[in-house]
C-alpha atoms as a PDB file:
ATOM      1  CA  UNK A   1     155.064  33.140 179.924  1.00  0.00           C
ATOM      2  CA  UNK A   2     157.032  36.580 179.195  1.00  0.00           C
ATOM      3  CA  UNK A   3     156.090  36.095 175.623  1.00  0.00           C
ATOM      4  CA  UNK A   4     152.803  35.740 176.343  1.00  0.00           C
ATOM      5  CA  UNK A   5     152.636  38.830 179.022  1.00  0.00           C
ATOM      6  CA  UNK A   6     153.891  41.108 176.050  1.00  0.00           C
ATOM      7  CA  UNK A   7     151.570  39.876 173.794  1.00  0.00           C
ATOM      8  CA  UNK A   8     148.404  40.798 175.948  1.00  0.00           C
ATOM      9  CA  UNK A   9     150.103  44.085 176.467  1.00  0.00           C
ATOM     10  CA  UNK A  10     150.628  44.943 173.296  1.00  0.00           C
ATOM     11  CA  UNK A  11     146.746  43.785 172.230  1.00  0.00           C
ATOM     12  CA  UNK A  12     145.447  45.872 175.029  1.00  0.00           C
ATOM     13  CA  UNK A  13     147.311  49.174 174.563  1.00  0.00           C
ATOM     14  CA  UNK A  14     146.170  48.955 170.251  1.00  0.00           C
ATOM     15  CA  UNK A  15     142.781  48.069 171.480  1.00  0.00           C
ATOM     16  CA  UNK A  16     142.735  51.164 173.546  1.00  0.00           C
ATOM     17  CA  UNK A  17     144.186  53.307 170.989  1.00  0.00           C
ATOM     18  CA  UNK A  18     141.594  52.343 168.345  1.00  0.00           C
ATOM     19  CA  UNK A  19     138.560  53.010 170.947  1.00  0.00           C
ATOM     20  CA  UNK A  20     139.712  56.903 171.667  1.00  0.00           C
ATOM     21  CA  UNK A  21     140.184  57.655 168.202  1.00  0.00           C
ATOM     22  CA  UNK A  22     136.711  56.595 167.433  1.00  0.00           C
ATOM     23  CA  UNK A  23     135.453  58.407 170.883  1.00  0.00           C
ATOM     24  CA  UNK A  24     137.261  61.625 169.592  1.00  0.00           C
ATOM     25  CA  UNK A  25     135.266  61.209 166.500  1.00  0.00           C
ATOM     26  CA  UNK A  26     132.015  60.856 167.922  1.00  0.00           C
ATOM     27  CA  UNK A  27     132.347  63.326 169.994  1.00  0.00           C
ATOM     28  CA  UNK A  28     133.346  65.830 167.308  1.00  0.00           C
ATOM     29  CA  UNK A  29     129.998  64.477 165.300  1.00  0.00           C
ATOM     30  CA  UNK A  30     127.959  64.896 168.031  1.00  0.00           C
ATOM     31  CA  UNK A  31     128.839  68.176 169.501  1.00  0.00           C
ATOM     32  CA  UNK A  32     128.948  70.208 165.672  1.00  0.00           C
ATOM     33  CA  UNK A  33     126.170  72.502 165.307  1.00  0.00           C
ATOM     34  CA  UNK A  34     123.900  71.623 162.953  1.00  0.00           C
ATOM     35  CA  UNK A  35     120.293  72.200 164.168  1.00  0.00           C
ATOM     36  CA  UNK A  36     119.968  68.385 164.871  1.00  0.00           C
ATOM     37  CA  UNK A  37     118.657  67.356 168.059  1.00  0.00           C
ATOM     38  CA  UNK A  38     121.268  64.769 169.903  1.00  0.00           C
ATOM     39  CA  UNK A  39     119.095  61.339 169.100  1.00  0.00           C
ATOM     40  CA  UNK A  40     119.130  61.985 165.264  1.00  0.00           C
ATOM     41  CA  UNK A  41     122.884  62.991 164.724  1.00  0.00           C
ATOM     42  CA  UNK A  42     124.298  59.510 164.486  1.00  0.00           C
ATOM     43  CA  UNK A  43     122.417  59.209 160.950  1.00  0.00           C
ATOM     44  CA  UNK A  44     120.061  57.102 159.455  1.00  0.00           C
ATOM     45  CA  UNK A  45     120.411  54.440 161.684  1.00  0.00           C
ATOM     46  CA  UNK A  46     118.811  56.969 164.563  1.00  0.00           C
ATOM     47  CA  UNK A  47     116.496  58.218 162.314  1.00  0.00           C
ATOM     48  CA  UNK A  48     114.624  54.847 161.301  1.00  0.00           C
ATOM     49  CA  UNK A  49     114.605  53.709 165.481  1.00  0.00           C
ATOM     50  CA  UNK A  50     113.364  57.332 166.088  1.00  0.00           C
ATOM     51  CA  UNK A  51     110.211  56.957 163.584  1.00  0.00           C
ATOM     52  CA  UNK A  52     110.000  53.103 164.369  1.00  0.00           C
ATOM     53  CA  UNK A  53     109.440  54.106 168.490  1.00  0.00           C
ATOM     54  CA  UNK A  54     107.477  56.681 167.523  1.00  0.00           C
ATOM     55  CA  UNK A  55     105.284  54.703 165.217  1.00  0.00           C
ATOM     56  CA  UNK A  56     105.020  51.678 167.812  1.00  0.00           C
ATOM     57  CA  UNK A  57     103.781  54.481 170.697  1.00  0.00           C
ATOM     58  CA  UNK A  58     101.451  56.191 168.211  1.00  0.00           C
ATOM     59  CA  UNK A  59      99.678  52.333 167.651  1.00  0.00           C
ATOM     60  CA  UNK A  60      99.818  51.518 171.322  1.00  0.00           C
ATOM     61  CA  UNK A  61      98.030  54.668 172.137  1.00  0.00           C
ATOM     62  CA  UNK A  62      95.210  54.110 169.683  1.00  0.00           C
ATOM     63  CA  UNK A  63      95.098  50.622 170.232  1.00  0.00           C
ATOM     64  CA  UNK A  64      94.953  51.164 173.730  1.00  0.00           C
ATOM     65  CA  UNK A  65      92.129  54.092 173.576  1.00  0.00           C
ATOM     66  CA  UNK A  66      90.053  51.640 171.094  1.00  0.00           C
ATOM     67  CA  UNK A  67      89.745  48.980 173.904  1.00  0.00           C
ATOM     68  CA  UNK A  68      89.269  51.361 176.333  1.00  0.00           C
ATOM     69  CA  UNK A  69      86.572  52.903 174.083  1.00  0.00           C
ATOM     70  CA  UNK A  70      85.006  49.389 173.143  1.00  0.00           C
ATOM     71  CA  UNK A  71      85.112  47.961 177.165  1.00  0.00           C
ATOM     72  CA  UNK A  72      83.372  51.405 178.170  1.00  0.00           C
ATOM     73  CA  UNK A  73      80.096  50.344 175.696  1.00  0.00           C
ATOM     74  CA  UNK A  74      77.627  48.341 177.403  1.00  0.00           C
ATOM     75  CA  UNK A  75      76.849  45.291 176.450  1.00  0.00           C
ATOM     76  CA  UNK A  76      73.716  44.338 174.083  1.00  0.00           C
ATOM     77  CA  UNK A  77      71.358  41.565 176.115  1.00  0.00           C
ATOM     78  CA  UNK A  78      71.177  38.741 173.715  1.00  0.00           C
END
């Protein structure tokens, strides 16, 4: 059981080690200057969910407007 108990220990304190070494990172990545605004600095990764949202809202809006457009037409008496 004491073998065990040092184990977990020992997994725990490098897990924790790894995570603020990458949170040191990030934070240096994400607080450099570099006339990006904060949701495109992580790369292309943010920059192809950025124009995919975008793109999705832009649709949505027109489809949206169409139907509103076509349900605002009167209908033709057949």
């Amino acid at each position: 059981q004491a073998l065990r108990q040092i184990s977990q220990r020992t997994i725990s304190t490098a897990t924790r080690r790894q995570l603020e070494n990458r949170v040191s990172e990030s934070q240096k990545l994400f607080q450099e200057d570099n006339g990006l605004p904060v949701h495109l600095k992580g790369g292309a990764k943010d920059a192809l969910l950025y124009r995919t949202t975008t793109g999705l809202a832009v649709c949505g809006t027109i489809y949206a407007l169409y139907y509103l457009l076509l349900s605002s037409m009167p209908k033709k008496p057949n």
